[in-house]
PDB file of N, CA and C in Angstrom:
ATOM      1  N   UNK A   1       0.839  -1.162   0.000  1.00  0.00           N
ATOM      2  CA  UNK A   1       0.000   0.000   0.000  1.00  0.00           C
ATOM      3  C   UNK A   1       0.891   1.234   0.000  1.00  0.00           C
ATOM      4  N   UNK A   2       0.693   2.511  -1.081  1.00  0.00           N
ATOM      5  CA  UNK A   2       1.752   3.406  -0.950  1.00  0.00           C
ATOM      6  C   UNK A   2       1.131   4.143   0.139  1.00  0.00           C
ATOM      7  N   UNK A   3       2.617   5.073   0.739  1.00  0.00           N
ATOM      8  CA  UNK A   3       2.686   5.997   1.789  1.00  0.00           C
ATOM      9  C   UNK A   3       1.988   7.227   1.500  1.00  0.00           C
ATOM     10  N   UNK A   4       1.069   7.792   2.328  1.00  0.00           N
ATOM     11  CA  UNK A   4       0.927   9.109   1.513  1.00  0.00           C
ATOM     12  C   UNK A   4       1.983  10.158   2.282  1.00  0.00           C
ATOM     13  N   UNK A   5       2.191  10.906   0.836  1.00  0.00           N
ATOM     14  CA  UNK A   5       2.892  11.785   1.226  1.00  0.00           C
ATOM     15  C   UNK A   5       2.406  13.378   1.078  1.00  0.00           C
ATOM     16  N   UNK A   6       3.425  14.505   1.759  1.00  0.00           N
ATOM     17  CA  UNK A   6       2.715  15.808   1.696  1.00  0.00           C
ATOM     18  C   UNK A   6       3.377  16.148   0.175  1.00  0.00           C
ATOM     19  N   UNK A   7       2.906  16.903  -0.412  1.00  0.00           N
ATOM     20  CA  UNK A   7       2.563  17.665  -1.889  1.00  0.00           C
ATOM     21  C   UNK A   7       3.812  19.208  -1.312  1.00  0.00           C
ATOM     22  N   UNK A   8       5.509  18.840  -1.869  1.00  0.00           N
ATOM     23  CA  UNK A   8       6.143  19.951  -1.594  1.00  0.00           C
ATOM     24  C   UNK A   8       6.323  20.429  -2.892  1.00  0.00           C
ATOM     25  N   UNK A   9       5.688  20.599  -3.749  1.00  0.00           N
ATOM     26  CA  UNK A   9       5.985  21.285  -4.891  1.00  0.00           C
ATOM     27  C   UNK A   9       5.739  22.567  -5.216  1.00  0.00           C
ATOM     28  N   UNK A  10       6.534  23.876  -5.732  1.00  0.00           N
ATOM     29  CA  UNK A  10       6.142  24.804  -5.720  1.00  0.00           C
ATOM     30  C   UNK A  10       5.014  24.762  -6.435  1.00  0.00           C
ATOM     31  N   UNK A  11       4.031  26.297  -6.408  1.00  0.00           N
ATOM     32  CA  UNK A  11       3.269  27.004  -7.162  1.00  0.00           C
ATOM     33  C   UNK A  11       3.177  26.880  -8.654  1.00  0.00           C
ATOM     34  N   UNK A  12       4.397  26.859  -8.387  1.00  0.00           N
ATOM     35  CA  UNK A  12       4.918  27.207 -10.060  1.00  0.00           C
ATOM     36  C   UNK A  12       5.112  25.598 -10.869  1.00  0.00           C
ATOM     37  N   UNK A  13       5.771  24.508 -10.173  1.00  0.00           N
ATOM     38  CA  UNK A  13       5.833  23.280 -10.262  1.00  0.00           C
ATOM     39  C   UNK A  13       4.175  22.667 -10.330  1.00  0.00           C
ATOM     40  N   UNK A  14       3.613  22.855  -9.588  1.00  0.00           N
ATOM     41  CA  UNK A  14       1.864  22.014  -9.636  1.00  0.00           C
ATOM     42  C   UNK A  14       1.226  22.829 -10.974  1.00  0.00           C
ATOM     43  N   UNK A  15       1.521  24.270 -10.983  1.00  0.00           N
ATOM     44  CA  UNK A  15       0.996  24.689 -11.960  1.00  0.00           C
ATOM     45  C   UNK A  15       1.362  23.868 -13.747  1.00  0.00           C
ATOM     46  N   UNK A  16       2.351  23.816 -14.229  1.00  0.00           N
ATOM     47  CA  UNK A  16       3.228  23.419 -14.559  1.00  0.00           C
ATOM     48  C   UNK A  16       2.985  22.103 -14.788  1.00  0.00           C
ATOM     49  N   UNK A  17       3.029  20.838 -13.791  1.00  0.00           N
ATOM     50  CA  UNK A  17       2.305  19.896 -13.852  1.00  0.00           C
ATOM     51  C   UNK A  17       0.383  19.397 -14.274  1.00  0.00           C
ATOM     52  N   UNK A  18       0.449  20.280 -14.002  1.00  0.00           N
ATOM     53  CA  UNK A  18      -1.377  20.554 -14.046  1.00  0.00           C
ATOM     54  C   UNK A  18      -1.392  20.868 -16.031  1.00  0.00           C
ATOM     55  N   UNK A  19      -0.415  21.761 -16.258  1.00  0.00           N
ATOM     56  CA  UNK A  19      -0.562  21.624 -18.016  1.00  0.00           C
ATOM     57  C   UNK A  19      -0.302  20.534 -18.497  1.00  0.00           C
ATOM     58  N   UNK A  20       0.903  20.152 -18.006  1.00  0.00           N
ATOM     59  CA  UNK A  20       1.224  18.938 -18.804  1.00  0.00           C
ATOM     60  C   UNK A  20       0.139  17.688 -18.859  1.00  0.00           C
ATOM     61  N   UNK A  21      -0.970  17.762 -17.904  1.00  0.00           N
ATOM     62  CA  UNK A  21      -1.619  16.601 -17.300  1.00  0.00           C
ATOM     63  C   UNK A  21      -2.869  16.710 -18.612  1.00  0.00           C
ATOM     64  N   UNK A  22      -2.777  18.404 -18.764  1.00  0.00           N
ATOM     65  CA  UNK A  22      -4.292  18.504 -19.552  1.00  0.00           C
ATOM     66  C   UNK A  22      -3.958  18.177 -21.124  1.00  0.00           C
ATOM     67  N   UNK A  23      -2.671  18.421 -20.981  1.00  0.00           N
ATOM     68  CA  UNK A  23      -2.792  18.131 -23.160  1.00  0.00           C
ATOM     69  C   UNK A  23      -3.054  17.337 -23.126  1.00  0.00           C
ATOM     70  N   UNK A  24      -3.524  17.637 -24.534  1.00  0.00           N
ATOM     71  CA  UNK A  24      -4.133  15.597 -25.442  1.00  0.00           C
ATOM     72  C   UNK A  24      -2.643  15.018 -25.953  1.00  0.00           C
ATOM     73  N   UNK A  25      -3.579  14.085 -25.392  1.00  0.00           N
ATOM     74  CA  UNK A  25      -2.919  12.844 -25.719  1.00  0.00           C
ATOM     75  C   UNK A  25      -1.944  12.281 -26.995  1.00  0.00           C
ATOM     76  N   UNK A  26      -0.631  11.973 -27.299  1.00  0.00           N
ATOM     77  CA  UNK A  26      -0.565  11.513 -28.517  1.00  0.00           C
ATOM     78  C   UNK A  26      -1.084  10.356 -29.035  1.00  0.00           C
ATOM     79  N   UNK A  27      -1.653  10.064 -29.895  1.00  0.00           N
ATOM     80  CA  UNK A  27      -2.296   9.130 -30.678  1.00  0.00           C
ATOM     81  C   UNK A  27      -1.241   8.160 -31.800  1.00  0.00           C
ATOM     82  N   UNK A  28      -1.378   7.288 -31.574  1.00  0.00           N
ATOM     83  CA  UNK A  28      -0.583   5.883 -32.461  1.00  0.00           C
ATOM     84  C   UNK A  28      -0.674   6.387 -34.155  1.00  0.00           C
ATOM     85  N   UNK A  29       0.073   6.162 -34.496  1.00  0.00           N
ATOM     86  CA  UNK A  29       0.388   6.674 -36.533  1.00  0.00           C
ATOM     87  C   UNK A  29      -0.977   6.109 -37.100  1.00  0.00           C
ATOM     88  N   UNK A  30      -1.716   6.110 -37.963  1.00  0.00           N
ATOM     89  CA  UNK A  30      -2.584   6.042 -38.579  1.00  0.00           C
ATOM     90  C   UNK A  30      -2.209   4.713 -39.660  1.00  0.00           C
ATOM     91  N   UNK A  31      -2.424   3.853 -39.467  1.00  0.00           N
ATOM     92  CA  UNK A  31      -2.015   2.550 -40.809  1.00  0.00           C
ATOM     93  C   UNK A  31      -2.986   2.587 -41.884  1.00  0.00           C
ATOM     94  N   UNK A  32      -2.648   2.553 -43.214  1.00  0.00           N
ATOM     95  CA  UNK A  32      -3.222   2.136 -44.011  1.00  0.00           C
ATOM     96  C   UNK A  32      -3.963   0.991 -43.639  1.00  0.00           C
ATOM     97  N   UNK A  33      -5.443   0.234 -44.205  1.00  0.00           N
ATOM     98  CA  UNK A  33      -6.115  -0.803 -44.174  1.00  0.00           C
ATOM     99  C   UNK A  33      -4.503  -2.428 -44.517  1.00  0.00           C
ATOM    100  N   UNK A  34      -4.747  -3.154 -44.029  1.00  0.00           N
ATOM    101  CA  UNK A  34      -3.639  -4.173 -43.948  1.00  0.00           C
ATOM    102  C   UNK A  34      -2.189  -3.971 -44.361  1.00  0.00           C
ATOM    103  N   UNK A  35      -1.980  -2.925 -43.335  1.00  0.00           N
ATOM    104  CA  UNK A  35      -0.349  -2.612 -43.024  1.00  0.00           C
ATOM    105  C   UNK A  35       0.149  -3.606 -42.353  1.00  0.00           C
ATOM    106  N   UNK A  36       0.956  -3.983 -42.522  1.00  0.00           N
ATOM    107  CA  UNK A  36       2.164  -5.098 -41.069  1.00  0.00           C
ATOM    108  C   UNK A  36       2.648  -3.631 -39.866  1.00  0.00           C
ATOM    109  N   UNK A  37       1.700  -3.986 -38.529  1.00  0.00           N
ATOM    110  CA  UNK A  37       2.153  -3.359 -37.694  1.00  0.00           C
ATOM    111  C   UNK A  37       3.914  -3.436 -37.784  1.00  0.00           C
ATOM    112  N   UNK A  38       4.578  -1.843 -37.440  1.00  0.00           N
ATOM    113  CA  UNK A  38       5.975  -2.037 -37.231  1.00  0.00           C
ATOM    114  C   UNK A  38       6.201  -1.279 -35.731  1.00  0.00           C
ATOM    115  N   UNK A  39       7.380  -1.496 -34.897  1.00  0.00           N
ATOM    116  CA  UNK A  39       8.052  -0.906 -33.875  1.00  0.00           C
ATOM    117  C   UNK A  39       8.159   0.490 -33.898  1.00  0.00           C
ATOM    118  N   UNK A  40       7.128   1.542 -33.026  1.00  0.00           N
ATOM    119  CA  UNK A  40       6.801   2.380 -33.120  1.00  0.00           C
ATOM    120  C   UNK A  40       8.683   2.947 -33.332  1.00  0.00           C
ATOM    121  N   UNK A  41       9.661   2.495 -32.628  1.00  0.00           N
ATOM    122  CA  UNK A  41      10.725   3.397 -33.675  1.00  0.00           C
ATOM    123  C   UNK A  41      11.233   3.694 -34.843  1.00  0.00           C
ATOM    124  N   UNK A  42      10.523   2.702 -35.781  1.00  0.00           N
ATOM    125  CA  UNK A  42      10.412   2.931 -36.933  1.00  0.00           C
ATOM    126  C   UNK A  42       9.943   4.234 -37.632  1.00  0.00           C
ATOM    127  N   UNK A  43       9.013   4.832 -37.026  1.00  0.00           N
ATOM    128  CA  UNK A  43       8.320   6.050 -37.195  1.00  0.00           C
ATOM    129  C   UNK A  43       8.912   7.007 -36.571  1.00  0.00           C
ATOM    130  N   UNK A  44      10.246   6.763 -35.471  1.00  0.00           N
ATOM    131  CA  UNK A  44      11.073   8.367 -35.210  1.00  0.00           C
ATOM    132  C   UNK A  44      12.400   8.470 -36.207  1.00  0.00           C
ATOM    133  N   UNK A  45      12.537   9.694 -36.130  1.00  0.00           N
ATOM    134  CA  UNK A  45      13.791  10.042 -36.736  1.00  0.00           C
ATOM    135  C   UNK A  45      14.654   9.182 -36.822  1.00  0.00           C
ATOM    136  N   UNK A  46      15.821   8.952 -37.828  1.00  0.00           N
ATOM    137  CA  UNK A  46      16.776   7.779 -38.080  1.00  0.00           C
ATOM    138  C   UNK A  46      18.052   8.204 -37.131  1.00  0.00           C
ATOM    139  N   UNK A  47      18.159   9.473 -37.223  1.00  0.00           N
ATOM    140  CA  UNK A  47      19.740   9.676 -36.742  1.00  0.00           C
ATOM    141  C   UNK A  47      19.648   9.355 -34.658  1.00  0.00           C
ATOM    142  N   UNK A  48      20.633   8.846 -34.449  1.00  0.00           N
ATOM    143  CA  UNK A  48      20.573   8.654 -33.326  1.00  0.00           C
ATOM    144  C   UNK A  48      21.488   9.685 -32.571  1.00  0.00           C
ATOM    145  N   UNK A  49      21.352  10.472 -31.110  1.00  0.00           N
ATOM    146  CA  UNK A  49      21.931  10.924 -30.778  1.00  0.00           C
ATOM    147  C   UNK A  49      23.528   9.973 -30.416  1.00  0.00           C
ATOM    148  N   UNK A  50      24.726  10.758 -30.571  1.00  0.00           N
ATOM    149  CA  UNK A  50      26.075   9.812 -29.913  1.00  0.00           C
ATOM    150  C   UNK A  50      26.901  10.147 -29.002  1.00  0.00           C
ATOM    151  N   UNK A  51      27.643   9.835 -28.381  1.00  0.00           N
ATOM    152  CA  UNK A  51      28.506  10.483 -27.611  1.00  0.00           C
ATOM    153  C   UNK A  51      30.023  10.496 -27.657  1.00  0.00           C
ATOM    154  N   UNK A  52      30.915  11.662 -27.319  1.00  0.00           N
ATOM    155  CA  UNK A  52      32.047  11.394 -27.550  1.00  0.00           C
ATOM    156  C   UNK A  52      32.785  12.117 -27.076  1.00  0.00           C
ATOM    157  N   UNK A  53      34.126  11.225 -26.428  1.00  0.00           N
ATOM    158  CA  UNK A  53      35.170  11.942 -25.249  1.00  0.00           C
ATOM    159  C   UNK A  53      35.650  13.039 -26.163  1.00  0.00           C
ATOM    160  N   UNK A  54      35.753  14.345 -25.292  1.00  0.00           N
ATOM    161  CA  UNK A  54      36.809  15.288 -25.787  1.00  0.00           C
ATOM    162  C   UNK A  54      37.304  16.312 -24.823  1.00  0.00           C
ATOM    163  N   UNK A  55      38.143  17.003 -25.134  1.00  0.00           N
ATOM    164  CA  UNK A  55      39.118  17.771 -23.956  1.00  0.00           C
ATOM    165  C   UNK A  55      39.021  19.120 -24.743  1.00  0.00           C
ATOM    166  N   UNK A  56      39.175  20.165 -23.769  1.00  0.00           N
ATOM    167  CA  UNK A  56      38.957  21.369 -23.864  1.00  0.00           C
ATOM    168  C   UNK A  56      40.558  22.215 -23.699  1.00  0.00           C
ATOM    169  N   UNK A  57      40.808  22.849 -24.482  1.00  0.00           N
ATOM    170  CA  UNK A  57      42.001  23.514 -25.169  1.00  0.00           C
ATOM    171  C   UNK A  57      41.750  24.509 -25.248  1.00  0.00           C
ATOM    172  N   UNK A  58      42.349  25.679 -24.845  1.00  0.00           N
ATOM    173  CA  UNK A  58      42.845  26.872 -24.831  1.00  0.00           C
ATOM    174  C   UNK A  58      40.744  27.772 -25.680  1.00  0.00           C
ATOM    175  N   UNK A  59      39.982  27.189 -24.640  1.00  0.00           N
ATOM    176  CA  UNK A  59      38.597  27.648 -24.737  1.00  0.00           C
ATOM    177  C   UNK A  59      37.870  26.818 -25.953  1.00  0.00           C
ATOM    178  N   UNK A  60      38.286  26.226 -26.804  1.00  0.00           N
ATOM    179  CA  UNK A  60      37.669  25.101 -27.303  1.00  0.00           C
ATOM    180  C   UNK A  60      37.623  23.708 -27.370  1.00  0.00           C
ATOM    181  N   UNK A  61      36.888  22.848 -27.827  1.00  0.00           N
ATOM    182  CA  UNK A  61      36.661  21.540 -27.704  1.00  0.00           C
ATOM    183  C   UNK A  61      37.146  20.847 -28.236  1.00  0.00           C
ATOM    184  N   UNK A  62      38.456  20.069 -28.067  1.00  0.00           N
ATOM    185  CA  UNK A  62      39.072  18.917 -29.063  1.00  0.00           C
ATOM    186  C   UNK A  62      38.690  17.540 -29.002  1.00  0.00           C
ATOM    187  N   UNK A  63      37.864  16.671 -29.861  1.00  0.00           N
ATOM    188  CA  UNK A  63      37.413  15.538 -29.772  1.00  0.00           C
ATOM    189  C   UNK A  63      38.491  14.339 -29.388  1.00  0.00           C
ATOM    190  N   UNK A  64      39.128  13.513 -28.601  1.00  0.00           N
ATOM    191  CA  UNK A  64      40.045  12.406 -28.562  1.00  0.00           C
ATOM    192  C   UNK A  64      40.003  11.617 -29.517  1.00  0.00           C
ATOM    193  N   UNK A  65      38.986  11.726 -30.130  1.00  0.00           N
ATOM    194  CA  UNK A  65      39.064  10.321 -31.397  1.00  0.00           C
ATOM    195  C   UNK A  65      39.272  11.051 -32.304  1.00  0.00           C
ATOM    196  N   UNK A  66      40.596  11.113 -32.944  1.00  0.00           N
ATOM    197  CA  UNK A  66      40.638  11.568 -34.545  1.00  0.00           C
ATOM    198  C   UNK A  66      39.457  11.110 -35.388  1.00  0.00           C
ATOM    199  N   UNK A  67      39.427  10.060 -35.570  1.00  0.00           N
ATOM    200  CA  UNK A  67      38.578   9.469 -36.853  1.00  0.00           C
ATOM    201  C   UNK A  67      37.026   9.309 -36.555  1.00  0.00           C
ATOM    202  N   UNK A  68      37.050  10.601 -35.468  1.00  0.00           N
ATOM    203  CA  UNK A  68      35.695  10.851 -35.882  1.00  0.00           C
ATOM    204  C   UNK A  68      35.337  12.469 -36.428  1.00  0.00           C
ATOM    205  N   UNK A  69      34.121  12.781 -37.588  1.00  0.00           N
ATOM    206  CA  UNK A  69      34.511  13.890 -38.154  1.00  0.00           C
ATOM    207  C   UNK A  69      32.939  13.755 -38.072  1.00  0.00           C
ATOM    208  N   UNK A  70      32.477  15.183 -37.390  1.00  0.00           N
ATOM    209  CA  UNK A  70      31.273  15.341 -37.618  1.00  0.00           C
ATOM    210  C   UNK A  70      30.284  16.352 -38.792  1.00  0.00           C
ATOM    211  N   UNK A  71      29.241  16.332 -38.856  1.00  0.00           N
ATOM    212  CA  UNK A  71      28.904  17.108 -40.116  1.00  0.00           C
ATOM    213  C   UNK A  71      29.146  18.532 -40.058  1.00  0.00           C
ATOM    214  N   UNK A  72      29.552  19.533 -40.924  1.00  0.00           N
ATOM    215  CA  UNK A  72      29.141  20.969 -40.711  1.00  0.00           C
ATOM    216  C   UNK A  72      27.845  21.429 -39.837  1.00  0.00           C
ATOM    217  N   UNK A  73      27.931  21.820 -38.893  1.00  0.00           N
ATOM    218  CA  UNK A  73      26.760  22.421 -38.730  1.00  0.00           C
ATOM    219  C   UNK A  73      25.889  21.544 -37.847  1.00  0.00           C
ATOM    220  N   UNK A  74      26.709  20.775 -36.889  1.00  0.00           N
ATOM    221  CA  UNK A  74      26.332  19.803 -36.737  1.00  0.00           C
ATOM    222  C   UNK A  74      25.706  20.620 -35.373  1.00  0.00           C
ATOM    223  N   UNK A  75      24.498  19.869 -34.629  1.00  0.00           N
ATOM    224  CA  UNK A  75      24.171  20.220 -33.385  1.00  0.00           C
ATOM    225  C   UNK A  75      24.911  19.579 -31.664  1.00  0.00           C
ATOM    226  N   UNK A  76      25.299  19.959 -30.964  1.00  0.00           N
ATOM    227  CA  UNK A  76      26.125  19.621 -30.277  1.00  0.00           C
ATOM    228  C   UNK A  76      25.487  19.924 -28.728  1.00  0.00           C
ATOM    229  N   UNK A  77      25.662  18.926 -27.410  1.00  0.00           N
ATOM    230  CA  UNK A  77      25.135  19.419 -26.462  1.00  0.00           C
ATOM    231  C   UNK A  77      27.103  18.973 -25.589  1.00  0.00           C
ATOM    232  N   UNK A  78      27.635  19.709 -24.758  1.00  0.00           N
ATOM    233  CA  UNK A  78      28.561  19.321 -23.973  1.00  0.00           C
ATOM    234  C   UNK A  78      28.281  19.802 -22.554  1.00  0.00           C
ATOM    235  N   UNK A  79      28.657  18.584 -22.588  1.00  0.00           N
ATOM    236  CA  UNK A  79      28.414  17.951 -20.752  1.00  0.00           C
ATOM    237  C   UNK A  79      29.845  18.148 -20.068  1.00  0.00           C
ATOM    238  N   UNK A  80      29.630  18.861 -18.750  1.00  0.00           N
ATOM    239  CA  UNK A  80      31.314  19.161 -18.172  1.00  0.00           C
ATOM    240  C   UNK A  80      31.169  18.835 -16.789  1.00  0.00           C
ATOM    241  N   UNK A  81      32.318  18.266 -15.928  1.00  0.00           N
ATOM    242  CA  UNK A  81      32.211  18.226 -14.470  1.00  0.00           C
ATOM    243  C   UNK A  81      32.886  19.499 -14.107  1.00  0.00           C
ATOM    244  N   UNK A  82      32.332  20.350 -13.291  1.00  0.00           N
ATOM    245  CA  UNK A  82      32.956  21.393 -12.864  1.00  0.00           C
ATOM    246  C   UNK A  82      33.621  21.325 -11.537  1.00  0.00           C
TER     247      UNK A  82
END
Protein backbone atom coordinates (compact mmCIF):
# COMPACT_ATOMS: atom_id res chain seq x y z
CA UNK A 1 0.00 0.00 0.00
CA UNK A 2 1.75 3.41 -0.95
CA UNK A 3 2.69 6.00 1.79
CA UNK A 4 0.93 9.11 1.51
CA UNK A 5 2.89 11.79 1.23
CA UNK A 6 2.72 15.81 1.70
CA UNK A 7 2.56 17.66 -1.89
CA UNK A 8 6.14 19.95 -1.59
CA UNK A 9 5.98 21.29 -4.89
CA UNK A 10 6.14 24.80 -5.72
CA UNK A 11 3.27 27.00 -7.16
CA UNK A 12 4.92 27.21 -10.06
CA UNK A 13 5.83 23.28 -10.26
CA UNK A 14 1.86 22.01 -9.64
CA UNK A 15 1.00 24.69 -11.96
CA UNK A 16 3.23 23.42 -14.56
CA UNK A 17 2.30 19.90 -13.85
CA UNK A 18 -1.38 20.55 -14.05
CA UNK A 19 -0.56 21.62 -18.02
CA UNK A 20 1.22 18.94 -18.80
CA UNK A 21 -1.62 16.60 -17.30
CA UNK A 22 -4.29 18.50 -19.55
CA UNK A 23 -2.79 18.13 -23.16
CA UNK A 24 -4.13 15.60 -25.44
CA UNK A 25 -2.92 12.84 -25.72
CA UNK A 26 -0.57 11.51 -28.52
CA UNK A 27 -2.30 9.13 -30.68
CA UNK A 28 -0.58 5.88 -32.46
CA UNK A 29 0.39 6.67 -36.53
CA UNK A 30 -2.58 6.04 -38.58
CA UNK A 31 -2.01 2.55 -40.81
CA UNK A 32 -3.22 2.14 -44.01
CA UNK A 33 -6.11 -0.80 -44.17
CA UNK A 34 -3.64 -4.17 -43.95
CA UNK A 35 -0.35 -2.61 -43.02
CA UNK A 36 2.16 -5.10 -41.07
CA UNK A 37 2.15 -3.36 -37.69
CA UNK A 38 5.97 -2.04 -37.23
CA UNK A 39 8.05 -0.91 -33.88
CA UNK A 40 6.80 2.38 -33.12
CA UNK A 41 10.72 3.40 -33.67
CA UNK A 42 10.41 2.93 -36.93
CA UNK A 43 8.32 6.05 -37.20
CA UNK A 44 11.07 8.37 -35.21
CA UNK A 45 13.79 10.04 -36.74
CA UNK A 46 16.78 7.78 -38.08
CA UNK A 47 19.74 9.68 -36.74
CA UNK A 48 20.57 8.65 -33.33
CA UNK A 49 21.93 10.92 -30.78
CA UNK A 50 26.08 9.81 -29.91
CA UNK A 51 28.51 10.48 -27.61
CA UNK A 52 32.05 11.39 -27.55
CA UNK A 53 35.17 11.94 -25.25
CA UNK A 54 36.81 15.29 -25.79
CA UNK A 55 39.12 17.77 -23.96
CA UNK A 56 38.96 21.37 -23.86
CA UNK A 57 42.00 23.51 -25.17
CA UNK A 58 42.85 26.87 -24.83
CA UNK A 59 38.60 27.65 -24.74
CA UNK A 60 37.67 25.10 -27.30
CA UNK A 61 36.66 21.54 -27.70
CA UNK A 62 39.07 18.92 -29.06
CA UNK A 63 37.41 15.54 -29.77
CA UNK A 64 40.04 12.41 -28.56
CA UNK A 65 39.06 10.32 -31.40
CA UNK A 66 40.64 11.57 -34.54
CA UNK A 67 38.58 9.47 -36.85
CA UNK A 68 35.69 10.85 -35.88
CA UNK A 69 34.51 13.89 -38.15
CA UNK A 70 31.27 15.34 -37.62
CA UNK A 71 28.90 17.11 -40.12
CA UNK A 72 29.14 20.97 -40.71
CA UNK A 73 26.76 22.42 -38.73
CA UNK A 74 26.33 19.80 -36.74
CA UNK A 75 24.17 20.22 -33.38
CA UNK A 76 26.13 19.62 -30.28
CA UNK A 77 25.13 19.42 -26.46
CA UNK A 78 28.56 19.32 -23.97
CA UNK A 79 28.41 17.95 -20.75
CA UNK A 80 31.31 19.16 -18.17
CA UNK A 81 32.21 18.23 -14.47
CA UNK A 82 32.96 21.39 -12.86
Amino acid sequence: MPTIQIDTRSAERQALDEQIAAEELVHAPTLPAGATPRPIETYLPTKRPMAYAGIVENGRVRLLDDHVHLPEHSRVIIVTNQ
